[in-house]
Protein backbone atom coordinates (compact mmCIF):
# COMPACT_ATOMS: atom_id res chain seq x y z
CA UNK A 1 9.49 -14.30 21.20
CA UNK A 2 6.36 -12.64 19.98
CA UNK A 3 3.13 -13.51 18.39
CA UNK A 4 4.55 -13.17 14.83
CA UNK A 5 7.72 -15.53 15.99
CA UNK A 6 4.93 -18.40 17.07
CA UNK A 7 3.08 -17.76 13.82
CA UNK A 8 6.46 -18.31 11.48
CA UNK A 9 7.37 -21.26 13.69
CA UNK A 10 3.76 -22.93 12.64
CA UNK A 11 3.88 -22.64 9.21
CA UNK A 12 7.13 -24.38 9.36
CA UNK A 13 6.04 -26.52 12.07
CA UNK A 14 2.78 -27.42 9.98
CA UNK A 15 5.17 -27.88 6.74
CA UNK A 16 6.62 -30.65 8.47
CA UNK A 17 3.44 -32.19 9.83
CA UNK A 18 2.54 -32.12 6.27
CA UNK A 19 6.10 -33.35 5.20
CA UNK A 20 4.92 -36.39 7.48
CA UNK A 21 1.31 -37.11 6.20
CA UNK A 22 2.36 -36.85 2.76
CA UNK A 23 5.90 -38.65 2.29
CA UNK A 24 8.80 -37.48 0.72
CA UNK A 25 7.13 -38.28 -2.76
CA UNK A 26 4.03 -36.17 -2.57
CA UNK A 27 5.84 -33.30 -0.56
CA UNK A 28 8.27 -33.11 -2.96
CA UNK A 29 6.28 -32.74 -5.82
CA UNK A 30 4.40 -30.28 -4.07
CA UNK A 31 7.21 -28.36 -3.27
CA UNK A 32 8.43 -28.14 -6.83
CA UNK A 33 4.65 -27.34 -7.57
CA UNK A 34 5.60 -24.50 -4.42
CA UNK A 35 8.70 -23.52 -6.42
CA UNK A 36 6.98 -23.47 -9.80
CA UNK A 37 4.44 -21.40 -8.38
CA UNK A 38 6.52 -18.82 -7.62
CA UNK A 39 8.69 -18.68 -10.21
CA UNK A 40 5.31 -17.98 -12.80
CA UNK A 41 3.99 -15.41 -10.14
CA UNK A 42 6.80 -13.27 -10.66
CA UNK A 43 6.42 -13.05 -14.32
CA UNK A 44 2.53 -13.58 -14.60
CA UNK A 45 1.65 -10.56 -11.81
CA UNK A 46 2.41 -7.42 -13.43
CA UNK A 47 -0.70 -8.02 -15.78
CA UNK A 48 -3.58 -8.22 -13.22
CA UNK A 49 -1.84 -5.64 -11.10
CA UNK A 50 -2.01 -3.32 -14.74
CA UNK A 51 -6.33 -4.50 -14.38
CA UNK A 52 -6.79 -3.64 -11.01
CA UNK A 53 -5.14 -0.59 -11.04
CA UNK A 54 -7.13 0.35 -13.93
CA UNK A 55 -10.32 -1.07 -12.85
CA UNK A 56 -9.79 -0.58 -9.31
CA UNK A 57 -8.01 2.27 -8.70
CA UNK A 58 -9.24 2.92 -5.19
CA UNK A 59 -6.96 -0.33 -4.09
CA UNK A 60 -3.91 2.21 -4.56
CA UNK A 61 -0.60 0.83 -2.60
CA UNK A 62 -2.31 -2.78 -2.27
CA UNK A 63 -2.87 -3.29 -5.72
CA UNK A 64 0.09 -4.79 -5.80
CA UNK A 65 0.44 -7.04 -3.12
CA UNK A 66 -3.23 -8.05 -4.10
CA UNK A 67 -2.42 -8.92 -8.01
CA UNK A 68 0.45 -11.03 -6.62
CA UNK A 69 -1.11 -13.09 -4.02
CA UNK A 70 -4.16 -13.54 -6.30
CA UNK A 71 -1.88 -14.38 -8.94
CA UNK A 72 0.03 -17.15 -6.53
CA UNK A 73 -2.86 -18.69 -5.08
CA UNK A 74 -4.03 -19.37 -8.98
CA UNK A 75 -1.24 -20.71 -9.49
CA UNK A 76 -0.87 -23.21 -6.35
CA UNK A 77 -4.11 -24.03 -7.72
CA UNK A 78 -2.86 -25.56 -11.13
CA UNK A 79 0.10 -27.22 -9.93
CA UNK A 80 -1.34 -28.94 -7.62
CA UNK A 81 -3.99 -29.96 -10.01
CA UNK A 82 -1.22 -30.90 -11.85
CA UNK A 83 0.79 -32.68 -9.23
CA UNK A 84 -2.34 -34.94 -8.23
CA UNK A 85 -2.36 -36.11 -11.58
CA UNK A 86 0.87 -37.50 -11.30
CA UNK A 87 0.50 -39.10 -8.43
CA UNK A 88 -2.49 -41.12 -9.97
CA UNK A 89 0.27 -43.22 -11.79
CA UNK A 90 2.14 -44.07 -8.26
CA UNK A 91 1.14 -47.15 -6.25
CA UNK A 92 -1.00 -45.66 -3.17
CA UNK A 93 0.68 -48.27 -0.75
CA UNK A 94 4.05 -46.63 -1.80
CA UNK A 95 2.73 -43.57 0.57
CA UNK A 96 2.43 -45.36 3.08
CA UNK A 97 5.98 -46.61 3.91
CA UNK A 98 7.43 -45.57 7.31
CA UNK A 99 11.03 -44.40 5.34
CA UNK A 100 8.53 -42.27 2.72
CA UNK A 101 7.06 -40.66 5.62
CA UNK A 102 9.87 -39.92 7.37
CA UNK A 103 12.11 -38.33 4.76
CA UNK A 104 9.20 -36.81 3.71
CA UNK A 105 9.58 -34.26 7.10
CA UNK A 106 12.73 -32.49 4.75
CA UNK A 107 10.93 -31.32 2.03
CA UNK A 108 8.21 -30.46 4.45
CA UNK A 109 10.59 -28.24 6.17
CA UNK A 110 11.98 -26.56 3.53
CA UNK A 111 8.35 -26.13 2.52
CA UNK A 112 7.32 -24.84 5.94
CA UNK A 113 10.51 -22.03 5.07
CA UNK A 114 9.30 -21.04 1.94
CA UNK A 115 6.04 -20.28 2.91
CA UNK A 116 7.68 -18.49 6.20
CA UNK A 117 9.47 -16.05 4.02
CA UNK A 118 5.87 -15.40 2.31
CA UNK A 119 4.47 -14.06 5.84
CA UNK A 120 7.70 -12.48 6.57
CA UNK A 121 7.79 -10.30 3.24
CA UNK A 122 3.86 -9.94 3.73
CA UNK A 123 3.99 -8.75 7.15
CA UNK A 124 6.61 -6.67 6.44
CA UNK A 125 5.39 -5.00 3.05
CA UNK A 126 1.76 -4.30 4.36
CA UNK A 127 0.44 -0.98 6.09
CA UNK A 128 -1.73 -3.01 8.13
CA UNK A 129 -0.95 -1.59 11.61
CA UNK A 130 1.44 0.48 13.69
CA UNK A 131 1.43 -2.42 15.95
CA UNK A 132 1.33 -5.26 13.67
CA UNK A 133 4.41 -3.58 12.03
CA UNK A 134 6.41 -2.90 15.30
CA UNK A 135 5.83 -6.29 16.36
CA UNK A 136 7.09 -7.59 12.89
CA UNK A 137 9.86 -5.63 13.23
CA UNK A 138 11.11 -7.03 16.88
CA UNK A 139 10.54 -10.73 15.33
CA UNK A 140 13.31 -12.58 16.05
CA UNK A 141 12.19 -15.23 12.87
CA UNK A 142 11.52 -11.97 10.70
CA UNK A 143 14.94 -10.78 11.31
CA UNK A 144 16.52 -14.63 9.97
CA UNK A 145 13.80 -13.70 6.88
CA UNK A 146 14.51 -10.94 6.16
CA UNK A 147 17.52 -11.62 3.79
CA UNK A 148 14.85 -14.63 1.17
CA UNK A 149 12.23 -11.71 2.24
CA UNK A 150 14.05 -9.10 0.63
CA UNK A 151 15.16 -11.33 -2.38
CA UNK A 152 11.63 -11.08 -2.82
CA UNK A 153 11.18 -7.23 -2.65
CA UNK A 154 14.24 -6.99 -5.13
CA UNK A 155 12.52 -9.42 -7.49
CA UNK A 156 9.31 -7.26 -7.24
CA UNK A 157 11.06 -3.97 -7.61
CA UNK A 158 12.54 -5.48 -11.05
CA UNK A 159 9.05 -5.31 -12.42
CA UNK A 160 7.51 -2.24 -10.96
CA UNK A 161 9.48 1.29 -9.56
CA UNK A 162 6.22 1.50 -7.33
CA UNK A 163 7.13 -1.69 -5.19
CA UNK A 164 9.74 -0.27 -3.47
CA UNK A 165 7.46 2.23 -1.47
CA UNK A 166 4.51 -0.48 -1.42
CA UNK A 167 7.14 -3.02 -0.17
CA UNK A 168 8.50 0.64 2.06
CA UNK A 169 12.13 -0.11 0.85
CA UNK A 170 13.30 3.16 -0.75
CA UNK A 171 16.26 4.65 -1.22
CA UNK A 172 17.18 7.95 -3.33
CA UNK A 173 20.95 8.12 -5.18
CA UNK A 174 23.52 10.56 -3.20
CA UNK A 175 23.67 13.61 -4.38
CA UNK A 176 20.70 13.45 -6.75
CA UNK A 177 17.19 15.62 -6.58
CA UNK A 178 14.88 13.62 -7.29
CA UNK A 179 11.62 13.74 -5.10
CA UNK A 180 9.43 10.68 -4.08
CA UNK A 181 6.45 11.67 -2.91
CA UNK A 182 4.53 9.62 -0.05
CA UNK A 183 1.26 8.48 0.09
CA UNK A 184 0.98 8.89 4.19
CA UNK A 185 2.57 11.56 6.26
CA UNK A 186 3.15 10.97 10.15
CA UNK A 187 3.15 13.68 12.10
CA UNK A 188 5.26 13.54 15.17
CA UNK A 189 7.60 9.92 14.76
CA UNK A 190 9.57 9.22 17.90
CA UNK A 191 13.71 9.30 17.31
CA UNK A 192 15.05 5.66 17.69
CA UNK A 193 18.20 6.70 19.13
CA UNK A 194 18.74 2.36 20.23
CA UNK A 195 18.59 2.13 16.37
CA UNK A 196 20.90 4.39 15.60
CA UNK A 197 23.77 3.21 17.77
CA UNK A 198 23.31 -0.42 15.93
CA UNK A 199 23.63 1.20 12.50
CA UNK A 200 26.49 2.86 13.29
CA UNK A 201 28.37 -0.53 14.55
CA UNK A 202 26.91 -1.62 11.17
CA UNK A 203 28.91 1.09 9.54
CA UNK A 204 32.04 0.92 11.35
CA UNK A 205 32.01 -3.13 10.74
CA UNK A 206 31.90 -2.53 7.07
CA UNK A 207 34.46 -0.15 6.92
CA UNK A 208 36.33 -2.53 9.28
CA UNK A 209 35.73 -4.78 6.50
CA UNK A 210 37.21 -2.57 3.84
CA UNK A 211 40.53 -1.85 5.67
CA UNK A 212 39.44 1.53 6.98
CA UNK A 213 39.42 3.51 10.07
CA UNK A 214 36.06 3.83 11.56
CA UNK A 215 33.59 6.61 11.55
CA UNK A 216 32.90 8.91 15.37
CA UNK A 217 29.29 9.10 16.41
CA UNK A 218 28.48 12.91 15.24
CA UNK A 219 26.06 14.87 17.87
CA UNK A 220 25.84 17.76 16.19
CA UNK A 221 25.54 15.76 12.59
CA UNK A 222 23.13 13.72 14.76
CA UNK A 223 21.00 16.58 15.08
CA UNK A 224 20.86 17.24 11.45
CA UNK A 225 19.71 13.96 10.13
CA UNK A 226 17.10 13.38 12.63
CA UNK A 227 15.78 16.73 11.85
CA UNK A 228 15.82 15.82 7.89
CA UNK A 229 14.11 12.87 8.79
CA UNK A 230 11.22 13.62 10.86
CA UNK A 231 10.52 16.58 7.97
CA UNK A 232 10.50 13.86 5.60
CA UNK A 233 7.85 12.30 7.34
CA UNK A 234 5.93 15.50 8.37
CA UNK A 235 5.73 16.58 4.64
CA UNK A 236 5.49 13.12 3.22
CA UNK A 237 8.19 13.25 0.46
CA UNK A 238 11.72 11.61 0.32
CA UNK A 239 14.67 13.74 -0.79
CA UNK A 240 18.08 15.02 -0.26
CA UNK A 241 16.41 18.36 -1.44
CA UNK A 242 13.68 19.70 0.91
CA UNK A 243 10.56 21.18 -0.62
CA UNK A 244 12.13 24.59 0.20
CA UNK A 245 14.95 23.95 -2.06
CA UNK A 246 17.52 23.05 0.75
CA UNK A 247 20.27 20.43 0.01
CA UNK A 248 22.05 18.33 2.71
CA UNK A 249 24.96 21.12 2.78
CA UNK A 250 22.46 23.56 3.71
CA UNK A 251 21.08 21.65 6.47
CA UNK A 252 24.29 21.51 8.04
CA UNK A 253 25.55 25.24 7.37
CA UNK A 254 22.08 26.27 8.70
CA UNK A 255 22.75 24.25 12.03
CA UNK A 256 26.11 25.68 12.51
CA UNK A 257 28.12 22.03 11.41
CA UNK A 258 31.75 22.94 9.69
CA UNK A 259 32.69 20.41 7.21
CA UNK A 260 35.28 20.27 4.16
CA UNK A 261 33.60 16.93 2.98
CA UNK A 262 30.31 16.09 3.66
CA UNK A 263 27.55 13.80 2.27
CA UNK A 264 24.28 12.27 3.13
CA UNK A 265 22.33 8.78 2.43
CA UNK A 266 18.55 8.15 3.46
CA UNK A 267 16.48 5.23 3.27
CA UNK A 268 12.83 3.93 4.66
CA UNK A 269 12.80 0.61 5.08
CA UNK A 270 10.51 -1.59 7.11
CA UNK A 271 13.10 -2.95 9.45
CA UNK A 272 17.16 -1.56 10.50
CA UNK A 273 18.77 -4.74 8.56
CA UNK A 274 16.72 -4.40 4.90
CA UNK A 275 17.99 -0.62 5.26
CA UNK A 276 21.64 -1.45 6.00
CA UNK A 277 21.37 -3.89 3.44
CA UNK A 278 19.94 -1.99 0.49
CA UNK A 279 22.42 1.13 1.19
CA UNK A 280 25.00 -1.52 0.85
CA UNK A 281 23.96 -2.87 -2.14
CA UNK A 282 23.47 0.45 -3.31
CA UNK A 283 26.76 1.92 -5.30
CA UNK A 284 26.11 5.45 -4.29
CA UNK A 285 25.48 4.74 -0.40
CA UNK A 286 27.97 1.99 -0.28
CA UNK A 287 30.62 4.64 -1.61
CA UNK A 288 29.60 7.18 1.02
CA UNK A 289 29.89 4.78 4.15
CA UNK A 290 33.54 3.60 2.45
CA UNK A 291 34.51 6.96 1.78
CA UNK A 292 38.02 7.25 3.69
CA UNK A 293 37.96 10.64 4.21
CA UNK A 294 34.97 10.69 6.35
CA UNK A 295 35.49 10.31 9.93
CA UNK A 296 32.31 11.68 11.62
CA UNK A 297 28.94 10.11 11.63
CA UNK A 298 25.39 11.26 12.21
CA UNK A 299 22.51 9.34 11.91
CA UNK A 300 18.97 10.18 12.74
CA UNK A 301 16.46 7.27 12.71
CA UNK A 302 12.29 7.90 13.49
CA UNK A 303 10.11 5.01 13.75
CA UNK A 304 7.10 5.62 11.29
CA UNK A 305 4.90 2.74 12.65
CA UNK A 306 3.74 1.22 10.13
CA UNK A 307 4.74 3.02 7.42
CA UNK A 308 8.59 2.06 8.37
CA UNK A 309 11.64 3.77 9.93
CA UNK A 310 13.00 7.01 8.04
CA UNK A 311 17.05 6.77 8.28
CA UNK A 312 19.48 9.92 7.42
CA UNK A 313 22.69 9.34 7.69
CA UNK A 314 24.58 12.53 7.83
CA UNK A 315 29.24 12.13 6.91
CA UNK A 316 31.50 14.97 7.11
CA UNK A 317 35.35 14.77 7.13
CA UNK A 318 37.59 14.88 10.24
C-alpha cells in the first residue's frame, strides 16, 4: 500500500464520515446532486475548454482537464445550492435520528467511491510527475479504479479526439498510417520486461477465452517491438509507420524475423490494465490477439514515467 492507496481510502473513508454527520436524507440528496453534477459536466465542458484554449493557449494538454474540473466544481456548486433548499422544507429533528444517521454511512460510501474514481482518473490522466505517476500506477485502489476511471476517459474521448493523449490512452488501428504526434519525447525509457510477461498471460487468457490455442513468448519478435517502442518515444510520434517510412513488416525483415503472417498493435496507456483493456475493446487489436493463425508473441513494453508506458505487440504465424 502506497501513499496514493491511503489517499483513495480517505476520500471514501471521509464519504462515510460524512454519510454519518449528514443522514441518509441529506447524503442522498447530495449524492444525486454528485450524480447530477457529473452527468452536466460531461455535456457542459467542451465549451470552456473551446475558451481556454482560445484564450489561453499556453495551458496546452491541461486545458482540458482544467475546463472539466472548473466546469464540475460549478456545478457541485448549484446543486448543492439547490439541494439545501430542499432540505429547508424537512423537519431538522428528522436529521437527527440514530437509524437516519446510520443508513446514511451507504450513500456516504458510495459517495466516498465516486469521488475515488475522480482522483483515480485525475492521477492517472495528469503529467504531474514521473513519480507521482509510477506510484499511481503500483496503486493497488487505482488498479480496482481503473475500470469507472476509464468509463470516464471513454466518456471524455466521445467529445474531444485530443483526450485520449491528454488522458495518455491512445491507440492507432492495425494496419493503418496514420501518425500522432506527441507533445513530450523521453529519451532513454527503461524496458518493463515484468510487464510484458503479465500482458502476455493477458493474451493467452483471452484467447483461452475464445477457444484458441495460445500464443509462444517471441524473443526475437521481442526484440522488435521494444525497439519500435522506445523509437516511438525517442521521436515523440505514435505509428505503425516510422518517420522513415518503415512499416511493422519492415521492422521485422530488417531484424532478420521470418514470418508468413504477421501483424502489430501499439498502445500508451497510463497503466498495463487500461491498455489491455482498450486493445480489447478495440475491433482491430482484438482481431489481431484472436487471430488463430498466430502462434508467436512479442511484446516490448518501456515505462515513459509520467507520460505512460509505450506497448508494441509484435504476432507472426507458427
Amino acid at each position: 500500500m502506497n501513499w496514493v492507496d491511503i489517499l483513495l481510502l480517505i476520500v471514501v473513508a471521509y464519504g462515510i464520515w460524512d454519510g454519518w454527520q449528514k443522514g441518509f436524507i441529506l447524503e442522498l440528496l447530495y449524492l444525486l446532486s454528485l450524480v447530477i453534477s457529473i452527468a452536466v459536466t460531461f455535456l457542459l465542458y467542451p465549451y470552456p475548454t473551446i475558451f481556454i484554449n482560445k484564450y489561453i493557449p499556453a495551458l496546452g494538454s491541461w486545458a482540458l482537464p482544467f475546463a472539466f474540473i472548473i466546469t464540475y466544481v460549478l456545478m457541485r456548486v448549484l446543486t448543492n445550492l439547490l439541494t439545501n433548499k430542499t432540505l429547508h422544507r424537512i423537519p431538522a429533528e428528522t436529521h437527527d435520528r440514530w437509524d437516519n444517521k446510520f443508513l446514511g454511512m451507504l450513500p456516504g460510501f458510495l459517495n466516498g467511491v465516486a469521488h475515488a474514481v475522480i482522483v483515480a482518473a485525475l492521477l492517472l490522466a495528469l503529467p504531474i510527475s514521473n513519480k507521482v505517476s509510477n506510484t499511481t500506477r503500483e496503486s493497488r485502489f487505482v488498479v480496482l479504479l481503473s475500470v469507472p476511471a476509464e468509463w470516464i476517459e471513454t466518456k471524455l474521448s466521445l467529445v474531444f479526439d485530443e483526450v485520449e493523449r491528454t488522458m495518455n490512452r491512445l491507440t492507432v488501428k492495425p494496419g493503418s498510417d496514420e501518425t500522432v504526434l506527441l507533445p513530450f519525447t523521453v529519451i532513454a525509457p527503461p524496458s518493463r520486461a515484468d510487464l510484458e510477461i503479465r500482458m502476455l498471460s493477458w493474451v493467452n487468457a483471452e484467447r483461452i477465452k475464445a477457444g484458441l490455442n495460445t500464443v509462444k513468448a517471441d524473443p526475437e519478435l521481442t526484440a522488435v517491438a521494444r525497439k519500435h517502442s522506445v523509437d516511438m518515444f525517442q521521436r515523440g510520434y505514435f505509428s505503425h509507420i516510422s518517420p522513415d517510412g518503415k512499416n511493422p513488416f519492415d521492422r521485422m525483415n530488417n531484424d532478420g524475423v521470418k514470418f508468413t503472417n504477421a501483424g502489430e498493435n501499439i498502445a500508451l496507456a497510463p497503466t498495463l490494465d487500461i491498455a489491455h483493456s482498450g486493445l480489447m475493446h478495440s475491433p482491430g487489436h482484438r482481431e489481431n490477439i484472436l487471430r488463430p493463425e498466430f502462434g508467436r508473441l512479442g511484446i516490448g513494453i518501456v515505462d515513459g514515467g509520467k507520460y505512460g508506458l509505450m506497448i508494441s505487440q509484435e504476432f507472426r504465424n507458427h
